[in-house]
Protein backbone atom coordinates (compact mmCIF):
# COMPACT_ATOMS: atom_id res chain seq x y z
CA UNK A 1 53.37 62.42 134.06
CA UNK A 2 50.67 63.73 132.27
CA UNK A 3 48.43 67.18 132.88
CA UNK A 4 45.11 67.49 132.22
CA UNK A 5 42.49 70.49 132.93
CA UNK A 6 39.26 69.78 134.56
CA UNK A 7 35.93 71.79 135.53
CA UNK A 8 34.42 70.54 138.47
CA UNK A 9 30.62 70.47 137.95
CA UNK A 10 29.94 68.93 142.06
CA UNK A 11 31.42 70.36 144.69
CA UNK A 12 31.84 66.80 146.18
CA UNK A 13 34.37 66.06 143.22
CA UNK A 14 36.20 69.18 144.71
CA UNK A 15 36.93 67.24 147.93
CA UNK A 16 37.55 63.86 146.28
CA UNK A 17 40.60 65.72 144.26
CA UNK A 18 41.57 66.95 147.40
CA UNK A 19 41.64 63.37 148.83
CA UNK A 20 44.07 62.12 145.85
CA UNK A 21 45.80 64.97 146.86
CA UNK A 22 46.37 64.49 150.27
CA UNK A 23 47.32 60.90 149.15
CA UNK A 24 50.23 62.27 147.10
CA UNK A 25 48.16 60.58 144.05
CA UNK A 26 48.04 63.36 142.34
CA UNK A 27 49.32 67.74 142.64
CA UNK A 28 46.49 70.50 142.16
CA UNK A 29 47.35 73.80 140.99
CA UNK A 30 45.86 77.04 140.64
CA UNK A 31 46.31 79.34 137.49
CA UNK A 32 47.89 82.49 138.31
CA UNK A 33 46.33 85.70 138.02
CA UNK A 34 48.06 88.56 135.85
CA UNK A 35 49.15 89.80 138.92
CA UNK A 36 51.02 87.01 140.29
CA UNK A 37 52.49 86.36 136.91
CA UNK A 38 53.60 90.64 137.12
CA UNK A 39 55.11 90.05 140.36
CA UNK A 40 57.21 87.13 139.57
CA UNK A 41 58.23 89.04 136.04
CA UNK A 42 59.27 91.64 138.44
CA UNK A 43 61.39 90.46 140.64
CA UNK A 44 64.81 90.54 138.37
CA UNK A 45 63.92 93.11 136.15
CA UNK A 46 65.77 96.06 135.91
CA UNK A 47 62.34 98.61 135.24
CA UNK A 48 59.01 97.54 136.55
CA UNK A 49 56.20 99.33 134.74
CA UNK A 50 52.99 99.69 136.75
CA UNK A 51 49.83 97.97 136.23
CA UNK A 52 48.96 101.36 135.11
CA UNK A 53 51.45 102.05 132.89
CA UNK A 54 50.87 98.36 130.99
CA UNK A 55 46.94 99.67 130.83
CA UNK A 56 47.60 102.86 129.29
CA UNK A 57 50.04 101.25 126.45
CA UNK A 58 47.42 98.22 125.54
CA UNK A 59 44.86 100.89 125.44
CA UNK A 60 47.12 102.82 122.73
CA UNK A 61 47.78 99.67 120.75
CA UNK A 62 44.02 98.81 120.63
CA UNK A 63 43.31 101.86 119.64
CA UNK A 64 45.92 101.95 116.97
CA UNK A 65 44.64 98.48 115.68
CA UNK A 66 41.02 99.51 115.38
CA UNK A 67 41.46 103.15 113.96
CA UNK A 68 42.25 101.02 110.73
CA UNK A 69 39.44 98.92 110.96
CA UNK A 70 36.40 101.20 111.29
């Protein structure tokens, strides 16, 4: 099996993948967002920060990286 990524410039290639598709010729997928990838992160962990949280503590790190750069 091999993946490949591909950006659909006509919409009428959109329904033509969706034809192989529904031909079991080949599988589409959909990235997942950040939040779907949170969720399913979540699900066995023993403390689940909130989005929130994670925001606040990349926000300190940037800062913390760039106070030494300006």
């Amino acid at each position: 099996m091999e993946t490949i990524q591909i950006e659909i410039l006509n919409p009428k290639a959109n329904q033509l993948l969706r034809d192989l598709a529904d031909l079991n010729l080949i599988r589409i997928k959909s990235k997942s967002t950040i939040k779907e990838i949170l969720e399913k992160t979540r699900k066995n962990a023993d403390y689940v920060p909130s989005l929130d949280e994670i925001t606040e503590e990349v926000e300190e790190v940037r800062q913390a990286r760039y106070r030494g750069k300006v």
